[in-house]
Protein backbone atom coordinates (compact mmCIF):
# COMPACT_ATOMS: atom_id res chain seq x y z
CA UNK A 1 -71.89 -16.28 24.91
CA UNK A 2 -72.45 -15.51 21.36
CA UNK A 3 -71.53 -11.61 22.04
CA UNK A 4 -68.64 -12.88 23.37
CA UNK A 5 -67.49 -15.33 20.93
CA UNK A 6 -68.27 -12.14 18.64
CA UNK A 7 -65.94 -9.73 20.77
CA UNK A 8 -62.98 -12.12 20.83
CA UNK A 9 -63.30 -12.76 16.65
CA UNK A 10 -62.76 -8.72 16.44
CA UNK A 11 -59.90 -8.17 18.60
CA UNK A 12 -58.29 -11.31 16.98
CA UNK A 13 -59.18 -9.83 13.03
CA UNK A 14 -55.70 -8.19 12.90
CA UNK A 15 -55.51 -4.95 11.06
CA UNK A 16 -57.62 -4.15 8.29
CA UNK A 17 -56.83 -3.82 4.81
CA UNK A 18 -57.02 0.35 5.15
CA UNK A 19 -54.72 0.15 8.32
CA UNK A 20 -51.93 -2.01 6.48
CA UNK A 21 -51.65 0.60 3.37
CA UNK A 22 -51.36 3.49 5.72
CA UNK A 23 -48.58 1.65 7.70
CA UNK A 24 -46.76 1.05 4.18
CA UNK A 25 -47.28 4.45 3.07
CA UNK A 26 -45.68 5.88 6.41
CA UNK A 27 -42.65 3.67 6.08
CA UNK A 28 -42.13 4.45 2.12
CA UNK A 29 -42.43 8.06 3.34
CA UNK A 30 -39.65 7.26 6.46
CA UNK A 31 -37.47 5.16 4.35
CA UNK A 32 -37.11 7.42 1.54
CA UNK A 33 -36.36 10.71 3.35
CA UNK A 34 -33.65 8.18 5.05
CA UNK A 35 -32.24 7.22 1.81
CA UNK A 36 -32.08 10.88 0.21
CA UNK A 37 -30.72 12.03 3.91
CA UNK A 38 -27.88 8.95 3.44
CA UNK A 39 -27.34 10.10 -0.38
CA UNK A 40 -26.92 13.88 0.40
CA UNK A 41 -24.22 12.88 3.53
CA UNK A 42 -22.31 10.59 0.94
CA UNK A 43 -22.43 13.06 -1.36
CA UNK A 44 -20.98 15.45 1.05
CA UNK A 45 -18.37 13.15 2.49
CA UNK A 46 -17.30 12.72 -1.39
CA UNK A 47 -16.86 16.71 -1.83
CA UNK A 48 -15.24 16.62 1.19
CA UNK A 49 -12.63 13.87 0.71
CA UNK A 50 -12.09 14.99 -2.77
CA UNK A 51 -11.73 18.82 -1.94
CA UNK A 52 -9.01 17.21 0.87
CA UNK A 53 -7.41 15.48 -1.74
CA UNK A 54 -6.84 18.59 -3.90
CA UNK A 55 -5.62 20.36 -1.38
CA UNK A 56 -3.22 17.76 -0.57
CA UNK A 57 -1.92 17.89 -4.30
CA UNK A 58 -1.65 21.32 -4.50
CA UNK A 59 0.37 21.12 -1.11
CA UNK A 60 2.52 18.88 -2.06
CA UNK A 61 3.16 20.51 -5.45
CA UNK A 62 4.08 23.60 -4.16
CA UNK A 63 6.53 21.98 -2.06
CA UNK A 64 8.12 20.24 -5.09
CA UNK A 65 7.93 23.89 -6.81
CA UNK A 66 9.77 25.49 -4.25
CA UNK A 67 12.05 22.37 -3.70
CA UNK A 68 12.92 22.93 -7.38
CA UNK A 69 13.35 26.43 -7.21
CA UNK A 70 15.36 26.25 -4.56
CA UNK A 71 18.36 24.14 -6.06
CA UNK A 72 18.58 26.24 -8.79
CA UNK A 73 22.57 26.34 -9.76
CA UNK A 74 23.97 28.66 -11.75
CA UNK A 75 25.29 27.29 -15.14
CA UNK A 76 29.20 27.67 -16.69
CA UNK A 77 29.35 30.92 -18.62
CA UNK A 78 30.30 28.58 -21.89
CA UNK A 79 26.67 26.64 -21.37
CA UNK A 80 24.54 29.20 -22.94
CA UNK A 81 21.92 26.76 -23.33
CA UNK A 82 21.51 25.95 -18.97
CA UNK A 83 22.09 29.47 -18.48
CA UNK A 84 19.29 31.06 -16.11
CA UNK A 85 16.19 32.84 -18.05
CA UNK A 86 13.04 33.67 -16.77
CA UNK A 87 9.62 35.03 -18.50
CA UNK A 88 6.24 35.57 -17.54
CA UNK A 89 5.21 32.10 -19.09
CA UNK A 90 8.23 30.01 -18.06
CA UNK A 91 11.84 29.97 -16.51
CA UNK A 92 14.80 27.06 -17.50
CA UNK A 93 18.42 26.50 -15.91
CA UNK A 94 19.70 23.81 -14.02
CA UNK A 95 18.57 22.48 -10.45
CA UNK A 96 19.75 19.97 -8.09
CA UNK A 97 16.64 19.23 -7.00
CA UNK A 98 14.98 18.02 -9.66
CA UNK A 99 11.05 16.46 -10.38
CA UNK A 100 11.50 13.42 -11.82
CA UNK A 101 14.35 11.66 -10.13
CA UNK A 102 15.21 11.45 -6.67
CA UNK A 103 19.36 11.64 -7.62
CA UNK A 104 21.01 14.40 -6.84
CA UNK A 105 22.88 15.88 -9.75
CA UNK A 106 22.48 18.75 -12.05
CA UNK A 107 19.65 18.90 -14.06
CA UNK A 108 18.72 20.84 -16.77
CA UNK A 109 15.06 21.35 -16.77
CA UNK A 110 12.28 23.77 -17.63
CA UNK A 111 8.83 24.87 -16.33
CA UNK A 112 6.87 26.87 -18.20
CA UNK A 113 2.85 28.03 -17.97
CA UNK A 114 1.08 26.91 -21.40
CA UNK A 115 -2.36 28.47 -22.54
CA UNK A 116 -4.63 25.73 -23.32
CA UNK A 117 -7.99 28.17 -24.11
CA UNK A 118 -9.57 27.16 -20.75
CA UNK A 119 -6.75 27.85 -18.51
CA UNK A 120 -3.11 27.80 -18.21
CA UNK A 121 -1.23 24.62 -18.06
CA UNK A 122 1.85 24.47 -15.84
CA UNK A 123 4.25 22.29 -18.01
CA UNK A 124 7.53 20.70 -16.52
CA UNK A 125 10.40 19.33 -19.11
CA UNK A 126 13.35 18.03 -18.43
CA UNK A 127 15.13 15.63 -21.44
CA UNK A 128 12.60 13.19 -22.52
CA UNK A 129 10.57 13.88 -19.74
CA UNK A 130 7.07 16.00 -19.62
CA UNK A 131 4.93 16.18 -17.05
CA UNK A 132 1.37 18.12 -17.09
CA UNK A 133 1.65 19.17 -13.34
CA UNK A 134 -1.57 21.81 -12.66
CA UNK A 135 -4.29 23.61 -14.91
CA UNK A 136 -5.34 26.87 -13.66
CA UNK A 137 -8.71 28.40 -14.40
CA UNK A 138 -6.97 31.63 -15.28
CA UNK A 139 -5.71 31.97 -18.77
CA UNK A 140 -3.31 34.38 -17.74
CA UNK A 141 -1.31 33.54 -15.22
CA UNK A 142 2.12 34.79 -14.74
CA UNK A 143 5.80 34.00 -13.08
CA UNK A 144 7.64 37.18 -11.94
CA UNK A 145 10.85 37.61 -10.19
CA UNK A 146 12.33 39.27 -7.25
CA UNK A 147 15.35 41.53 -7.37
CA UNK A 148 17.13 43.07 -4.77
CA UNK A 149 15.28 46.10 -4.88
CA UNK A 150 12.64 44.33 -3.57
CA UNK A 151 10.57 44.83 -7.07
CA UNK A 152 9.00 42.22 -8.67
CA UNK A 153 9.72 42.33 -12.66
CA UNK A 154 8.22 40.29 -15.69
CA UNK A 155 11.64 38.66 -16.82
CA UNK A 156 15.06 37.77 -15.75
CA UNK A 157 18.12 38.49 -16.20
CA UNK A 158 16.20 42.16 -15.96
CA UNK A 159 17.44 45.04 -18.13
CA UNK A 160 19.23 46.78 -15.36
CA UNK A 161 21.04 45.98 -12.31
CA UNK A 162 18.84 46.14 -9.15
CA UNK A 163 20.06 48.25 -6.62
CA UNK A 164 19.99 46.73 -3.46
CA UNK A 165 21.00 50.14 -1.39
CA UNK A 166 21.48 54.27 -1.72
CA UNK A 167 25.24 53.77 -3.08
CA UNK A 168 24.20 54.00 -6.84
CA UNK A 169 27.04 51.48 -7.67
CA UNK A 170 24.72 48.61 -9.12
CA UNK A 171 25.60 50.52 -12.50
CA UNK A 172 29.06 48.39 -11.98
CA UNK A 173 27.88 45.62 -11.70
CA UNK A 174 26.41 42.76 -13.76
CA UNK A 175 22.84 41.65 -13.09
CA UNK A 176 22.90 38.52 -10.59
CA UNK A 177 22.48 35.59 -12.23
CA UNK A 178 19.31 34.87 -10.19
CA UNK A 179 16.71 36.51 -8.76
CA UNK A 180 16.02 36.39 -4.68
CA UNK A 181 12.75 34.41 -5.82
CA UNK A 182 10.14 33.28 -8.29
CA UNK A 183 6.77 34.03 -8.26
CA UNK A 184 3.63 32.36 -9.79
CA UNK A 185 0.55 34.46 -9.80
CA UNK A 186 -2.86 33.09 -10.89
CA UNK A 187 -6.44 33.82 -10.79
CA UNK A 188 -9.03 30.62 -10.00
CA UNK A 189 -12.24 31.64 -11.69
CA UNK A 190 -14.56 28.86 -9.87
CA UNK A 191 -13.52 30.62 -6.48
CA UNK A 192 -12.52 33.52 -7.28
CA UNK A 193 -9.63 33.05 -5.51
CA UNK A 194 -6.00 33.86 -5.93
CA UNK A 195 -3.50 31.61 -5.95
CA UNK A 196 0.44 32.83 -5.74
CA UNK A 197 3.11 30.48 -4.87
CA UNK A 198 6.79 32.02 -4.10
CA UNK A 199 9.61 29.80 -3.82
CA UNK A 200 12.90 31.07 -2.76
CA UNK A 201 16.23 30.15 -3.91
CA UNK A 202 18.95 28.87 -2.35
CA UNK A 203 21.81 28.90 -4.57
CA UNK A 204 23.91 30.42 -2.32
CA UNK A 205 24.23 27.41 -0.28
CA UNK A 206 26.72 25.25 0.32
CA UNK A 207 26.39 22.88 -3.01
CA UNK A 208 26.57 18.71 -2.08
CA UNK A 209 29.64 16.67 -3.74
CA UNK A 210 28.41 15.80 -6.66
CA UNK A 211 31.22 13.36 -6.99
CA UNK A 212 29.53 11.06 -4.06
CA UNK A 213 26.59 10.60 -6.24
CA UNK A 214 28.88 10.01 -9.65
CA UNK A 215 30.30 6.37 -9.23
């Protein structure tokens, strides 16, 4: 009886003192590779909902870019000052699409690519208005403009007339007031990546009545 009142003490002692630090040390082990797995997921989720949300920007920038582009209208011949001019660090004239305001009406405006010493700032204006809209890595980046030639050149109006065909009768003409499109040309040095938005414009379109939108 006394061997057996002996067993039954044992098998009812519980874990030692030895057994109950090795379980704690197993679960410390377990719940800390769970916590740096969990950080390391939320820290991916977070690049990956930010790197979304950059993309969306840009997206939706580029859309405003070409939506702006796209209304350009040409100015009167007396409004030197609206007048269409292009660069490689910045174009101005008047849109009907503009940035800022969702009115439709002519808008004198100007964008224009800014070198900050990291990187080039793309810089909208229009009146009071100034809007920091994108900083590229690249300190150099550039607009350029299509002419019906199909070349790209560094400022607009260009020098000479593009000739759009073999007749050699551009020399009669004036330059157009705008070029077929604007280009923006840039060089991301985190990626290594280039980035080139082309917006086309429209100005040969059918214009809205600006008198609906006057009253």
């Amino acid at each position: 009886m006394d061997v057996l009142n002996h067993k039954s003490k044992q098998s009812q002692s519980g874990f030692s003192l030895m057994e109950t630090l090795l379980a704690l040390a197993i679960m410390s082990v377990a719940s800390l590779a769970l916590f740096q797995s969990t950080a390391a997921l939320l820290r991916l989720s977070d690049r990956t909902i930010n790197a979304a949300l950059r993309t969306q920007d840009v997206s939706v920038l580029q859309k405003s870019f070409n939506g702006l582009v796209g209304g350009l209208v040409p100015a009167w011949s007396k409004d030197t000052a609206n007048l269409f001019t292009g660069t490689p660090t910045g174009f101005s004239g008047l849109t009907r699409t503009p940035f800022h305001t969702l009115d439709i009406r002519l808008t004198p405006f100007r964008m224009a690519l800014e070198n900050n010493g990291s990187g080039s700032a793309l810089i909208y204006r229009s009146g009071k208005v100034e809007w920091a809209l994108k900083t590229f890595s690249d300190t150099n980046a550039r607009f350029s403009y299509l002419g019906a030639d199909n070349v790209w050149r560094p400022s607009w109006p260009p020098e000479n007339t593009p000739e759009p065909g073999s007749f050699g009768d551009a020399q009669f003409y004036d330059p157009p007031v705008f070029p077929l499109a604007i280009r923006l040309q840039a060089m991301e040095r985190r990626s290594g990546k280039g980035v080139v938005w082309i917006a086309y414009i429209n100005y040969l379109d059918e214009l809205p009545n600006l008198g609906e939108f006057s009253g």
